[in-house]
PDB file of N, CA and C in Angstrom:
ATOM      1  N   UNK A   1     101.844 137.400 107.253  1.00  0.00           N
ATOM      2  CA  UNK A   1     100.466 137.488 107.631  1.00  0.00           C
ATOM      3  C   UNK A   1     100.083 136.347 108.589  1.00  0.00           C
ATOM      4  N   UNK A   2     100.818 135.363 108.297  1.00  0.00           N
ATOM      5  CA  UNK A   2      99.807 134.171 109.251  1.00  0.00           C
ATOM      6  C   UNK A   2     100.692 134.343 110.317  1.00  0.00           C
ATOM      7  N   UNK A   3     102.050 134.933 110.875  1.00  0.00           N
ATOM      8  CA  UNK A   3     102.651 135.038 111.922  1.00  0.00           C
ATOM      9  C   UNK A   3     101.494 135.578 112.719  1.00  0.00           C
ATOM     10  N   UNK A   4     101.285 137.005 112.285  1.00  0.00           N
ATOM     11  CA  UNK A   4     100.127 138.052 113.000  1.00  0.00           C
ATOM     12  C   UNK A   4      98.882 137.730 113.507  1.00  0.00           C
ATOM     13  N   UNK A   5      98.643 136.932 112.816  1.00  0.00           N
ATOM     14  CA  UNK A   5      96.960 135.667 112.804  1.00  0.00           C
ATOM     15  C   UNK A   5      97.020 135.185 113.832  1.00  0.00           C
ATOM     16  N   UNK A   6      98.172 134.283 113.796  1.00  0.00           N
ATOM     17  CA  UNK A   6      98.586 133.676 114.910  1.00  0.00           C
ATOM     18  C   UNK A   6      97.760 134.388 116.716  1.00  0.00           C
ATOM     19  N   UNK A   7      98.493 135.474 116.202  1.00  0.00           N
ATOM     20  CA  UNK A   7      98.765 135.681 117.778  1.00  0.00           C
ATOM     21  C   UNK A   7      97.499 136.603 117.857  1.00  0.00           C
ATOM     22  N   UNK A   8      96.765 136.972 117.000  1.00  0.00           N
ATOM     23  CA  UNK A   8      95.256 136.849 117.498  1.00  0.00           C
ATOM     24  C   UNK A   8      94.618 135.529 117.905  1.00  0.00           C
ATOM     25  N   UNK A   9      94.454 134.464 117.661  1.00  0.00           N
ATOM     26  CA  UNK A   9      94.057 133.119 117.763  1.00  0.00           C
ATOM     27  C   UNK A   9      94.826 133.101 119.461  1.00  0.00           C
ATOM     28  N   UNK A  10      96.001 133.044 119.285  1.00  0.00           N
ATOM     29  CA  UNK A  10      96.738 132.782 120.206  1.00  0.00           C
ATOM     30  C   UNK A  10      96.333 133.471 121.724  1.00  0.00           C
ATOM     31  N   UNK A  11      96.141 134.901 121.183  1.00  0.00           N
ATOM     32  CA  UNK A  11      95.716 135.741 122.572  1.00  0.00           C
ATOM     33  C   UNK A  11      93.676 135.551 122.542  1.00  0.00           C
ATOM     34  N   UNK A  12      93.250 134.847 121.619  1.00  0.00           N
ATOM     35  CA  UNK A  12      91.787 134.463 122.190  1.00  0.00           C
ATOM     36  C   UNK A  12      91.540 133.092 122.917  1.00  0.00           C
ATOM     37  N   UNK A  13      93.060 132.797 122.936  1.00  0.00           N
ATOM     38  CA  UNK A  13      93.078 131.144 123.185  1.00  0.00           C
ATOM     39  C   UNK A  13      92.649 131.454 125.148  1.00  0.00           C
ATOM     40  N   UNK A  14      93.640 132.357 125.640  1.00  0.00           N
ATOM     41  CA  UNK A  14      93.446 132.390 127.135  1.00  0.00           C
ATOM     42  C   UNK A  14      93.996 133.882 127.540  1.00  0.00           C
ATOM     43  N   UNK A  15      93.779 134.727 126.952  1.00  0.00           N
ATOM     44  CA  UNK A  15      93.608 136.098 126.832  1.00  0.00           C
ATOM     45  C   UNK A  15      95.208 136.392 127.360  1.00  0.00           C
ATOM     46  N   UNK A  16      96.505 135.482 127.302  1.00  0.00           N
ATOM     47  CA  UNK A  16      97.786 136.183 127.056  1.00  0.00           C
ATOM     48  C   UNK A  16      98.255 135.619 125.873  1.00  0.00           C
ATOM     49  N   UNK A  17      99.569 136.366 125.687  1.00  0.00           N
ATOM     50  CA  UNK A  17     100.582 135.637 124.864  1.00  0.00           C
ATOM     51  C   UNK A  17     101.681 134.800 125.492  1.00  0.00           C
ATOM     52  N   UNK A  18     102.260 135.573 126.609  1.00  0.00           N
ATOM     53  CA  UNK A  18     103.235 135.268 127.267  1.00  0.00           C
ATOM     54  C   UNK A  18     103.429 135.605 128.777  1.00  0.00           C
ATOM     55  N   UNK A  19     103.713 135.105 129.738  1.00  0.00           N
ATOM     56  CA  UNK A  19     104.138 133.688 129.055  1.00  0.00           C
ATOM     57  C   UNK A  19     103.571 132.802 128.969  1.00  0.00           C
ATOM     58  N   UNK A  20     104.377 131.764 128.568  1.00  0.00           N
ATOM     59  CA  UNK A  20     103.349 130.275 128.088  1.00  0.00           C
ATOM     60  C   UNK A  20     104.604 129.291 128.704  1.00  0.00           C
ATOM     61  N   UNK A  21     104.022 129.024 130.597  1.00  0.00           N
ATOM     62  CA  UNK A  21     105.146 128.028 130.450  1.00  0.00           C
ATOM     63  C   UNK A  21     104.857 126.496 129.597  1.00  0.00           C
ATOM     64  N   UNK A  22     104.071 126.248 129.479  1.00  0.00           N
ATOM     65  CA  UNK A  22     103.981 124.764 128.946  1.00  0.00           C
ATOM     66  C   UNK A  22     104.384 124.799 127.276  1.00  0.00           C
ATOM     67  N   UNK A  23     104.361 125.613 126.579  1.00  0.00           N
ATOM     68  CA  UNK A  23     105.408 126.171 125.391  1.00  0.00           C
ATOM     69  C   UNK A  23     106.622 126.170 125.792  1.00  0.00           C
ATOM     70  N   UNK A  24     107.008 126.666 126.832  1.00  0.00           N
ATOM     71  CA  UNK A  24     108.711 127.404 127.314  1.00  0.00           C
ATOM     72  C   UNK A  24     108.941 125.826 128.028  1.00  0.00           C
ATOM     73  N   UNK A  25     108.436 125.073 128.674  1.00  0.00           N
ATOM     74  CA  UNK A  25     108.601 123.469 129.017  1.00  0.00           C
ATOM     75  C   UNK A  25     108.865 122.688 127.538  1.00  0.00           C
ATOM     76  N   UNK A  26     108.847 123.055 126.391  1.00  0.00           N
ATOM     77  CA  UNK A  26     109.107 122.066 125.514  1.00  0.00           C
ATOM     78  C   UNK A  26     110.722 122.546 124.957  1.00  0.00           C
ATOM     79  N   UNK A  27     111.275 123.700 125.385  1.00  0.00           N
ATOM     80  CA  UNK A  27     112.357 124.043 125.125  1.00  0.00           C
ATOM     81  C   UNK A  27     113.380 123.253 125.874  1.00  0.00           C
ATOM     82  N   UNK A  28     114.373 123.148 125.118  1.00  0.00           N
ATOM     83  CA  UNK A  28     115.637 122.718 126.461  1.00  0.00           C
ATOM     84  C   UNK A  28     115.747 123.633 127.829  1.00  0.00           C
ATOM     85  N   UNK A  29     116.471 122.647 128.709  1.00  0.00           N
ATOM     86  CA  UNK A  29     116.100 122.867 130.152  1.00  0.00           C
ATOM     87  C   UNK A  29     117.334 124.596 130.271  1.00  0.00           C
ATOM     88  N   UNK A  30     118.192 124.580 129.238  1.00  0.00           N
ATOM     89  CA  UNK A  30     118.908 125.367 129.809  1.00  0.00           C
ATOM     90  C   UNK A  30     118.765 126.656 128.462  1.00  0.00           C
ATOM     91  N   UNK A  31     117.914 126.644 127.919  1.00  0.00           N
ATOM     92  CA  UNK A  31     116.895 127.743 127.113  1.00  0.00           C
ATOM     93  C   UNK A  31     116.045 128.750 127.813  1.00  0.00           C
ATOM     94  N   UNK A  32     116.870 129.852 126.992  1.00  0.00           N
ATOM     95  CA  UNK A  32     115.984 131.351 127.737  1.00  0.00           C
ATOM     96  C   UNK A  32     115.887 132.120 126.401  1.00  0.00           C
ATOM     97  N   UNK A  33     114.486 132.515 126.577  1.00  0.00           N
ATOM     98  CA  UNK A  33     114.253 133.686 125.829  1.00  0.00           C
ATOM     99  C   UNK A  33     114.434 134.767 125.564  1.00  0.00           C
ATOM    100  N   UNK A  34     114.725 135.906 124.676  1.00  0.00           N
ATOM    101  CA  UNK A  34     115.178 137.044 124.662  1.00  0.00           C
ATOM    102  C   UNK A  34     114.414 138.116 125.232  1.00  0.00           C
ATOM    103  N   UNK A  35     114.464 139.613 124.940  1.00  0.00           N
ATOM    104  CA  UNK A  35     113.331 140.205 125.600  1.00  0.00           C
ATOM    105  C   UNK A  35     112.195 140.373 124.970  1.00  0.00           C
ATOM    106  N   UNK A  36     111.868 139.694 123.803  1.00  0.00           N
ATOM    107  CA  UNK A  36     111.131 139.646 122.872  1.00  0.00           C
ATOM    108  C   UNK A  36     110.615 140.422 121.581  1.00  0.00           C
ATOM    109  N   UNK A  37     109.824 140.488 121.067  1.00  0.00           N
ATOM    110  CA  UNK A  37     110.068 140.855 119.786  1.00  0.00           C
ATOM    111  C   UNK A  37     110.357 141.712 119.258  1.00  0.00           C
ATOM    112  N   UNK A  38     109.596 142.952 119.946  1.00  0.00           N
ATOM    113  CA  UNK A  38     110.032 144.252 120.193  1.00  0.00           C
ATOM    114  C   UNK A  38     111.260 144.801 119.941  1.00  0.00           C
ATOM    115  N   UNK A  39     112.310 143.751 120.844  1.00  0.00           N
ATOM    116  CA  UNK A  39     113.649 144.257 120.753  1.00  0.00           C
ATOM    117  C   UNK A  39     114.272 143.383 119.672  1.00  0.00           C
ATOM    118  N   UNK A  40     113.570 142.397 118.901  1.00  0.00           N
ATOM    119  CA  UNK A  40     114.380 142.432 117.574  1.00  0.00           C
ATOM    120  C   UNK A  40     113.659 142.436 116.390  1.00  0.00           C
ATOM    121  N   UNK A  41     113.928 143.930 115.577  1.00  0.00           N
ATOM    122  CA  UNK A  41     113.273 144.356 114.656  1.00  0.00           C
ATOM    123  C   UNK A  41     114.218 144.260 113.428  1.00  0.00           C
ATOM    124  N   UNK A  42     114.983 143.449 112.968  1.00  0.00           N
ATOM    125  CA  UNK A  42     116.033 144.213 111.794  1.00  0.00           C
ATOM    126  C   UNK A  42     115.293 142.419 111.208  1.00  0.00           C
ATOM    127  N   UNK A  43     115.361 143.006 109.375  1.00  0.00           N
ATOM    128  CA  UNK A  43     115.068 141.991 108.704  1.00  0.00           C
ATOM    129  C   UNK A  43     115.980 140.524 108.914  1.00  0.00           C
ATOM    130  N   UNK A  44     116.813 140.451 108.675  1.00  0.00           N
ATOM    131  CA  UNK A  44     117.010 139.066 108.687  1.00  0.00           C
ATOM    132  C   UNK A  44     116.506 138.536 110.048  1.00  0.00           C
ATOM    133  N   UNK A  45     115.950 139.059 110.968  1.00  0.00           N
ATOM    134  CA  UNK A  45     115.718 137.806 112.025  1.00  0.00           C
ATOM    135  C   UNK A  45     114.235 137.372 112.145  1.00  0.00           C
ATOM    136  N   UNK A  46     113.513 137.375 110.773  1.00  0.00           N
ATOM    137  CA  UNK A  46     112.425 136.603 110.757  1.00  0.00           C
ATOM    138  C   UNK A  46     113.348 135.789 109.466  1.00  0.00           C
ATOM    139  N   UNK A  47     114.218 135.754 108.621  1.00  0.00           N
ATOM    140  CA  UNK A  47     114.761 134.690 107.676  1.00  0.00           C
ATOM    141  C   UNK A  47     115.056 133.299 108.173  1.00  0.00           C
ATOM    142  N   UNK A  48     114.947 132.315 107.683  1.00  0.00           N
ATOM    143  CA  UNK A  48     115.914 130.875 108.187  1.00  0.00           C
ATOM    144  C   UNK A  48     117.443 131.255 108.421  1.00  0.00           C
ATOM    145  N   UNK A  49     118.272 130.984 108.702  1.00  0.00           N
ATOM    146  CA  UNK A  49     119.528 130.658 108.338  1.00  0.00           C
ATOM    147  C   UNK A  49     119.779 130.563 107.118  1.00  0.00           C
ATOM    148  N   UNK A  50     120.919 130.842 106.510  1.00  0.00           N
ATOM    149  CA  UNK A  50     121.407 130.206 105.006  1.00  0.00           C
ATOM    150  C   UNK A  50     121.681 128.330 105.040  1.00  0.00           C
ATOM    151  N   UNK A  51     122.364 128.028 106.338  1.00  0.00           N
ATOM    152  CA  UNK A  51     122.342 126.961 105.649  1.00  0.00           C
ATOM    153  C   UNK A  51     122.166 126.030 105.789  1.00  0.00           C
ATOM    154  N   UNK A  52     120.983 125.513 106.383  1.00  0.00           N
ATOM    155  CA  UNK A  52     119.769 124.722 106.118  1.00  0.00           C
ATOM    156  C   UNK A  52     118.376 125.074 106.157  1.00  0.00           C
ATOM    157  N   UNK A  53     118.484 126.334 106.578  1.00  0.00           N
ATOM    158  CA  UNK A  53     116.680 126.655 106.828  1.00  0.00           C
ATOM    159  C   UNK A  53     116.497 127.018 108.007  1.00  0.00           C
ATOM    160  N   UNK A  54     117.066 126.112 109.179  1.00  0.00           N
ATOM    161  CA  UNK A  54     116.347 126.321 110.147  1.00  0.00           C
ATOM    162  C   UNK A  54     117.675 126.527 111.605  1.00  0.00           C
ATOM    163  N   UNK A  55     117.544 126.878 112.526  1.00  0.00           N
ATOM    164  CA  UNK A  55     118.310 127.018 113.711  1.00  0.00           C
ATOM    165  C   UNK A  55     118.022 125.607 114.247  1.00  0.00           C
ATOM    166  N   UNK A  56     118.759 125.107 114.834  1.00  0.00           N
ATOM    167  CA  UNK A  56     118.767 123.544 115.932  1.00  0.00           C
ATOM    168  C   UNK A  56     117.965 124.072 117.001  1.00  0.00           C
ATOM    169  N   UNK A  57     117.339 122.779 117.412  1.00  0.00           N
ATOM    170  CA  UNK A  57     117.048 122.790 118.861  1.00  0.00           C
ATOM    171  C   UNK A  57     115.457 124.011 118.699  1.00  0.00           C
ATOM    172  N   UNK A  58     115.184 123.406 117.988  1.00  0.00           N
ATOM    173  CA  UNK A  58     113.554 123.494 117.728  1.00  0.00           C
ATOM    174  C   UNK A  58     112.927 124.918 117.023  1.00  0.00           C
ATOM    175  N   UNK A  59     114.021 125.858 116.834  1.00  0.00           N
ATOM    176  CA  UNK A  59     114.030 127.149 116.313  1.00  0.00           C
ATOM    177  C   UNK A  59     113.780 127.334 114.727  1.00  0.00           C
ATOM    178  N   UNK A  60     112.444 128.291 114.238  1.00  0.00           N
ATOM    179  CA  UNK A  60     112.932 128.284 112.873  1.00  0.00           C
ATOM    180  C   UNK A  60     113.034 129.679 112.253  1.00  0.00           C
ATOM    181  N   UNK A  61     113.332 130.398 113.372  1.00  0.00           N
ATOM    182  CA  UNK A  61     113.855 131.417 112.451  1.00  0.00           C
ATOM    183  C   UNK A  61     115.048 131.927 114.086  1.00  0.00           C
ATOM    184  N   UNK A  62     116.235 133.076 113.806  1.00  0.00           N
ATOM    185  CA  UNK A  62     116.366 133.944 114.696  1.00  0.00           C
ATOM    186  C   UNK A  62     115.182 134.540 115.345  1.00  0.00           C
ATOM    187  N   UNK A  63     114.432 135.297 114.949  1.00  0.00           N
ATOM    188  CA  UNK A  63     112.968 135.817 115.504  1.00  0.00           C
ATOM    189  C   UNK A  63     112.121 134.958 116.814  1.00  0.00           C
ATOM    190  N   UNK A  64     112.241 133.493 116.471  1.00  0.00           N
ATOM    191  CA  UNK A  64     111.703 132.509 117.394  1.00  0.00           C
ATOM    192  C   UNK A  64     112.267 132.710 118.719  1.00  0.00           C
ATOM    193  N   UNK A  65     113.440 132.985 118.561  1.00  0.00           N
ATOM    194  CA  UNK A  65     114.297 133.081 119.972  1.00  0.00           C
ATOM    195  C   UNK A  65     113.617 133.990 120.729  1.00  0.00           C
ATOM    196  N   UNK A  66     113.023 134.860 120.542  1.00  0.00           N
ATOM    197  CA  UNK A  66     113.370 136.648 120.646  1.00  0.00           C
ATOM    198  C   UNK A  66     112.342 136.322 122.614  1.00  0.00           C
ATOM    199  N   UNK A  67     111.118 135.437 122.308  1.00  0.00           N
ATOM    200  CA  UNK A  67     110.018 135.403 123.358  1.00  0.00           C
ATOM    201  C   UNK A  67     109.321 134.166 122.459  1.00  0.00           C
ATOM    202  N   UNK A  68     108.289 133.534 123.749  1.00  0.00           N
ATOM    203  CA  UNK A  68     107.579 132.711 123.352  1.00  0.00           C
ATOM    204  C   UNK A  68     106.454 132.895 122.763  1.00  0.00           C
ATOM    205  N   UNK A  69     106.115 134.213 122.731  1.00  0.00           N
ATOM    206  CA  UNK A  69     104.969 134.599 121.656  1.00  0.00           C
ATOM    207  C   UNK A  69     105.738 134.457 120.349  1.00  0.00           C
ATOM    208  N   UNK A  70     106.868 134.667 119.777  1.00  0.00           N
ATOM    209  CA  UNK A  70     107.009 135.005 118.670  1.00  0.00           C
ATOM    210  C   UNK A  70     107.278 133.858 117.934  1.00  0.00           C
ATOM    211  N   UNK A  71     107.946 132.677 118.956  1.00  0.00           N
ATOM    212  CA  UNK A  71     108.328 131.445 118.910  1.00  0.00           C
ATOM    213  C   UNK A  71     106.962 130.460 117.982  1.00  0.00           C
ATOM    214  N   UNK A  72     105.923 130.978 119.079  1.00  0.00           N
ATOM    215  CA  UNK A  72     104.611 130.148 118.961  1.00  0.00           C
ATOM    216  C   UNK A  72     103.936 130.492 117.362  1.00  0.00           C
ATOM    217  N   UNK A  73     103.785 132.135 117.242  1.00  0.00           N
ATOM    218  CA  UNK A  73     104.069 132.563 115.722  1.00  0.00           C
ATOM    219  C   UNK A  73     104.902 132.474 114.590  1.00  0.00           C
ATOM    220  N   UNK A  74     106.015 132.115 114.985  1.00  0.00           N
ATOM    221  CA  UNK A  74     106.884 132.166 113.461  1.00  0.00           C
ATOM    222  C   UNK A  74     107.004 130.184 113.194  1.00  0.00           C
ATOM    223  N   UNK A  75     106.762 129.475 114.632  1.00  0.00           N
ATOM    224  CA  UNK A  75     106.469 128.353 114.236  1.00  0.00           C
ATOM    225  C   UNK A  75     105.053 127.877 113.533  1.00  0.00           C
ATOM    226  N   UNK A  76     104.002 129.017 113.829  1.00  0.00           N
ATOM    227  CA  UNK A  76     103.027 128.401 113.394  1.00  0.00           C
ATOM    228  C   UNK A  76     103.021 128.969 111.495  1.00  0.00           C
ATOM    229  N   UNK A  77     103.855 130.036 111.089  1.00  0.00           N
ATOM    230  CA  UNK A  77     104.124 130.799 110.068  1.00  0.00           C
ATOM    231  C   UNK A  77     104.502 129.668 109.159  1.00  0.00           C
ATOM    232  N   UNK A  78     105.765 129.425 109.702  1.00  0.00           N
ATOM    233  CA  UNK A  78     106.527 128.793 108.799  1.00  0.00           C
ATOM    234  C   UNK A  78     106.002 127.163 108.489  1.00  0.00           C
ATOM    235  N   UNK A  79     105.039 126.875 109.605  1.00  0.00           N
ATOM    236  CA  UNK A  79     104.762 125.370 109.236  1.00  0.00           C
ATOM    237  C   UNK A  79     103.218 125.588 108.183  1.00  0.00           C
ATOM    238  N   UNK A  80     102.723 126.679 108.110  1.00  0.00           N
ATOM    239  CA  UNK A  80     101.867 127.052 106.937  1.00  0.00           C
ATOM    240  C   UNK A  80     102.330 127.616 105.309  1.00  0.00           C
ATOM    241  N   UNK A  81     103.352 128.080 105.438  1.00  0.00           N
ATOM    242  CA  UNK A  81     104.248 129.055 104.542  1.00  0.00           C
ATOM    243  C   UNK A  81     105.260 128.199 103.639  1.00  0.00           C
ATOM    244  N   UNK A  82     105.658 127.041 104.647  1.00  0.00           N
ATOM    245  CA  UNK A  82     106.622 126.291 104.200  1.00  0.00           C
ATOM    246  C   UNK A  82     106.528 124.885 104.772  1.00  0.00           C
ATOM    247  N   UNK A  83     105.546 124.064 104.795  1.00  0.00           N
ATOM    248  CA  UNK A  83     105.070 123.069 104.903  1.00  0.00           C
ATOM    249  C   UNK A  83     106.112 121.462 104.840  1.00  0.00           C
ATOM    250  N   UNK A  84     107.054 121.137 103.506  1.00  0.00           N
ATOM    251  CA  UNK A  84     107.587 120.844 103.026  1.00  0.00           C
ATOM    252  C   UNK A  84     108.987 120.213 104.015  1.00  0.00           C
ATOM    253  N   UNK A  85     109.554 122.291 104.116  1.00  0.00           N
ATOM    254  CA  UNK A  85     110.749 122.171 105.149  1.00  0.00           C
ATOM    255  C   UNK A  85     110.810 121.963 106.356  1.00  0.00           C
ATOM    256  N   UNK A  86     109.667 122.504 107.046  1.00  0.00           N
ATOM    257  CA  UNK A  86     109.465 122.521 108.299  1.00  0.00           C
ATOM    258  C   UNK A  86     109.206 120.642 108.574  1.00  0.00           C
ATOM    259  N   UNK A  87     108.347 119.781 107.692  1.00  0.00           N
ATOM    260  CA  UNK A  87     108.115 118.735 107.925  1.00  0.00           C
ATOM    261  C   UNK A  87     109.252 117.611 108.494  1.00  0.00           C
ATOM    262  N   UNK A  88     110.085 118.379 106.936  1.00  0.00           N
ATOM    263  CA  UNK A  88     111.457 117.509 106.879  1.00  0.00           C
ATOM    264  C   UNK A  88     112.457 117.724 108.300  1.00  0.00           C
ATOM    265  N   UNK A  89     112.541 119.258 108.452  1.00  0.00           N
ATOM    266  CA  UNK A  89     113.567 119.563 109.643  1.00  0.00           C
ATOM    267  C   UNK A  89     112.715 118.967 110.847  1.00  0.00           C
ATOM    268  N   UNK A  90     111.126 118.730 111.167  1.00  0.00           N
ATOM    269  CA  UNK A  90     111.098 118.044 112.039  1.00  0.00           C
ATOM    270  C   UNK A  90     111.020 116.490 112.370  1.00  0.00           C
ATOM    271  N   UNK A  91     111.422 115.966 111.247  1.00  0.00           N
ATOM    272  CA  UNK A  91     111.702 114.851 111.693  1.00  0.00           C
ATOM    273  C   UNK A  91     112.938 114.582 111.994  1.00  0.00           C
ATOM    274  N   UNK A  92     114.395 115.296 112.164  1.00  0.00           N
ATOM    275  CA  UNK A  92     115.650 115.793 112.918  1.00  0.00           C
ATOM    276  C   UNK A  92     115.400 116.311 113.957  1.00  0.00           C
ATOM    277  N   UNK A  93     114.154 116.752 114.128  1.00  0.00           N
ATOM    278  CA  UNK A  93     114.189 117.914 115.445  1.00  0.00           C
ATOM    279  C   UNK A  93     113.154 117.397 116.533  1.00  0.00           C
ATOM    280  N   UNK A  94     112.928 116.966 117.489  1.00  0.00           N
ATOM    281  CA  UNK A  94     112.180 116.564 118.380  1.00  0.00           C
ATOM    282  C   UNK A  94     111.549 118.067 119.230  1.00  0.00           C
ATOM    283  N   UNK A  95     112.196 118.639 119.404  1.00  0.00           N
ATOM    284  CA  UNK A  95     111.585 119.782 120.132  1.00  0.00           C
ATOM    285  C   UNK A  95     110.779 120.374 118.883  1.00  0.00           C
ATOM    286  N   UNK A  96     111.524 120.822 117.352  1.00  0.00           N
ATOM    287  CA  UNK A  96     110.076 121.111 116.395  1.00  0.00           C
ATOM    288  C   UNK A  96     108.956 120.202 116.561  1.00  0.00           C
ATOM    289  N   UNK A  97     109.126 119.355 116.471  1.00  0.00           N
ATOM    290  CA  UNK A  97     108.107 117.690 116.689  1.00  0.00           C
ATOM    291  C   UNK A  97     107.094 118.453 117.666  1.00  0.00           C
ATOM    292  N   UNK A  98     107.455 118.623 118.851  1.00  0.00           N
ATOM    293  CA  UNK A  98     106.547 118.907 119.632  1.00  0.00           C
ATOM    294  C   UNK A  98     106.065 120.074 119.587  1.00  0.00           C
ATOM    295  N   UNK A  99     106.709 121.008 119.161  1.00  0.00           N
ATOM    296  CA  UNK A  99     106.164 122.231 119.028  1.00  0.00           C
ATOM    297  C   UNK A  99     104.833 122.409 118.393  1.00  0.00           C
ATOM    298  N   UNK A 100     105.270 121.333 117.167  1.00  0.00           N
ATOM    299  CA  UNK A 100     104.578 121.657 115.606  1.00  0.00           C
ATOM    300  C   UNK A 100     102.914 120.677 116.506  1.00  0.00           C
ATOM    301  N   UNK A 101     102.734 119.522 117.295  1.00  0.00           N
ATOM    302  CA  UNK A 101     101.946 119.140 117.649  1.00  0.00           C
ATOM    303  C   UNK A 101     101.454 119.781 118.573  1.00  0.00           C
ATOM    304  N   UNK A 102     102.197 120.744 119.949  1.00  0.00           N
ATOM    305  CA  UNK A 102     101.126 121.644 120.200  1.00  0.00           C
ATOM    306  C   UNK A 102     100.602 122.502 119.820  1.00  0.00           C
ATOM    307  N   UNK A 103     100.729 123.232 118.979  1.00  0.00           N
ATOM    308  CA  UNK A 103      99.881 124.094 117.802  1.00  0.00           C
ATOM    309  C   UNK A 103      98.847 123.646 116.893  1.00  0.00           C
ATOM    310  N   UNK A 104      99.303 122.118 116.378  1.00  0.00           N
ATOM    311  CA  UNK A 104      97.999 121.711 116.100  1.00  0.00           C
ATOM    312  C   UNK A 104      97.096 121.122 117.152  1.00  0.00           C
ATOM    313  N   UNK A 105      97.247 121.143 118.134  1.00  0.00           N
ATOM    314  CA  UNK A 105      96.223 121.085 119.258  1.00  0.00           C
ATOM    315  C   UNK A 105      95.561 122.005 119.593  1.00  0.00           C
ATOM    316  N   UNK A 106      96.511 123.557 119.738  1.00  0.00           N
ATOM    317  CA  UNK A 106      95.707 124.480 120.096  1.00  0.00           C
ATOM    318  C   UNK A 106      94.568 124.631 118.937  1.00  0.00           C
ATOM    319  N   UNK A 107      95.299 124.747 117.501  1.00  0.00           N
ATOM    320  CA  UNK A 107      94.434 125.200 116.411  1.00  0.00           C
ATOM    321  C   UNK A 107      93.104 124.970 116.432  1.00  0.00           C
ATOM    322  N   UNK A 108      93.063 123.361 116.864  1.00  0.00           N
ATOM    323  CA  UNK A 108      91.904 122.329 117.182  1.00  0.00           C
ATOM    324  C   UNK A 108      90.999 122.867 118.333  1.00  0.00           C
ATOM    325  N   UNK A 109      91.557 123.761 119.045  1.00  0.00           N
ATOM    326  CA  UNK A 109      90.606 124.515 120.351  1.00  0.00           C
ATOM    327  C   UNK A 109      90.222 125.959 119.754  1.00  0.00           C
ATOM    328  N   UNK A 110      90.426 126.221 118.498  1.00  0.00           N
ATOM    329  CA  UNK A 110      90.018 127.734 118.306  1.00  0.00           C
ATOM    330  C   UNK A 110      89.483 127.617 117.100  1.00  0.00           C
ATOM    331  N   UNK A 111      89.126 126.488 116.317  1.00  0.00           N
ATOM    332  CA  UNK A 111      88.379 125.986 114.843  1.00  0.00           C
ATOM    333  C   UNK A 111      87.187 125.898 115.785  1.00  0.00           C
ATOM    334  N   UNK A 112      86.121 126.317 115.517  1.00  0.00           N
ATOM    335  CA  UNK A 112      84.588 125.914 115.882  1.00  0.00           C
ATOM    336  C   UNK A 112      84.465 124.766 115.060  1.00  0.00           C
ATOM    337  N   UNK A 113      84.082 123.292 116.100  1.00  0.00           N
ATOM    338  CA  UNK A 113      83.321 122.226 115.559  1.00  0.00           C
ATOM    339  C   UNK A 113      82.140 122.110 114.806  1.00  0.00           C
ATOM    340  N   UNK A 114      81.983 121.628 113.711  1.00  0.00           N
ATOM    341  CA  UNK A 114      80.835 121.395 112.742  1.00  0.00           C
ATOM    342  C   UNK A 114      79.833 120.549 113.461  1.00  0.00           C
ATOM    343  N   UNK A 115      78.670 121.335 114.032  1.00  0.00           N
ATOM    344  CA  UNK A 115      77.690 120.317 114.432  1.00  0.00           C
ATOM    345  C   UNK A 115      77.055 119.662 113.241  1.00  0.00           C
ATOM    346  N   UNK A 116      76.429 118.603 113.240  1.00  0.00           N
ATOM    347  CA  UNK A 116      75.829 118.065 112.113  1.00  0.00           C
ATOM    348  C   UNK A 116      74.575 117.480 112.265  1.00  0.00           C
TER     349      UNK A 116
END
């Protein structure tokens, strides 16, 4: 559910999903995306890996790979869903690092401020 959320938030943020180069700029330089989500539908590729949780190099599921919409969703999923792991694998992971901080930036542009 909060993958899906996501990418309502996401597409009211600036009326696309994808692409997003300044998302696709936090990937390694020699990182490409798949054709996206569409074309990968079989269960295990929203799972972690077996064995640690997460894919290297800023990925946390197979699914993330697929496009940068799905990337931007299953990172924002899993850092709500699974709080804990995602924390831990990003302090190993510098590209999660950044990921996980531009999302809470965007979040911060689509929460309406409490006037007081």
């Amino acid at each position: 559910m909060h993958h899906e959320v996501f990418h309502f938030a996401d597409l009211a943020d600036d009326g696309s999903l994808a692409p997003d180069p300044a998302w696709e700029a936090l990937n390694a330089p020699s990182f490409v995306y798949g054709a996206g989500g569409r074309t990968l539908r079989a269960a295990w590729a929203g799972r972690p890996p077996e064995s640690d949780g997460f894919l290297s190099g800023g990925f946390v599921s197979p699914y993330a790979t697929s496009g940068a919409e799905e990337d931007k969703a299953e990172t924002f999923a899993f850092a709500v869903a699974r709080p804990a792991q995602v924390k831990e694998r990003a302090a190993q992971d510098a590209i999660l690092r950044s990921k996980l901080h531009e999302i809470r930036g965007a979040s911060g542009r689509w929460i309406p401020r409490r006037r007081a």
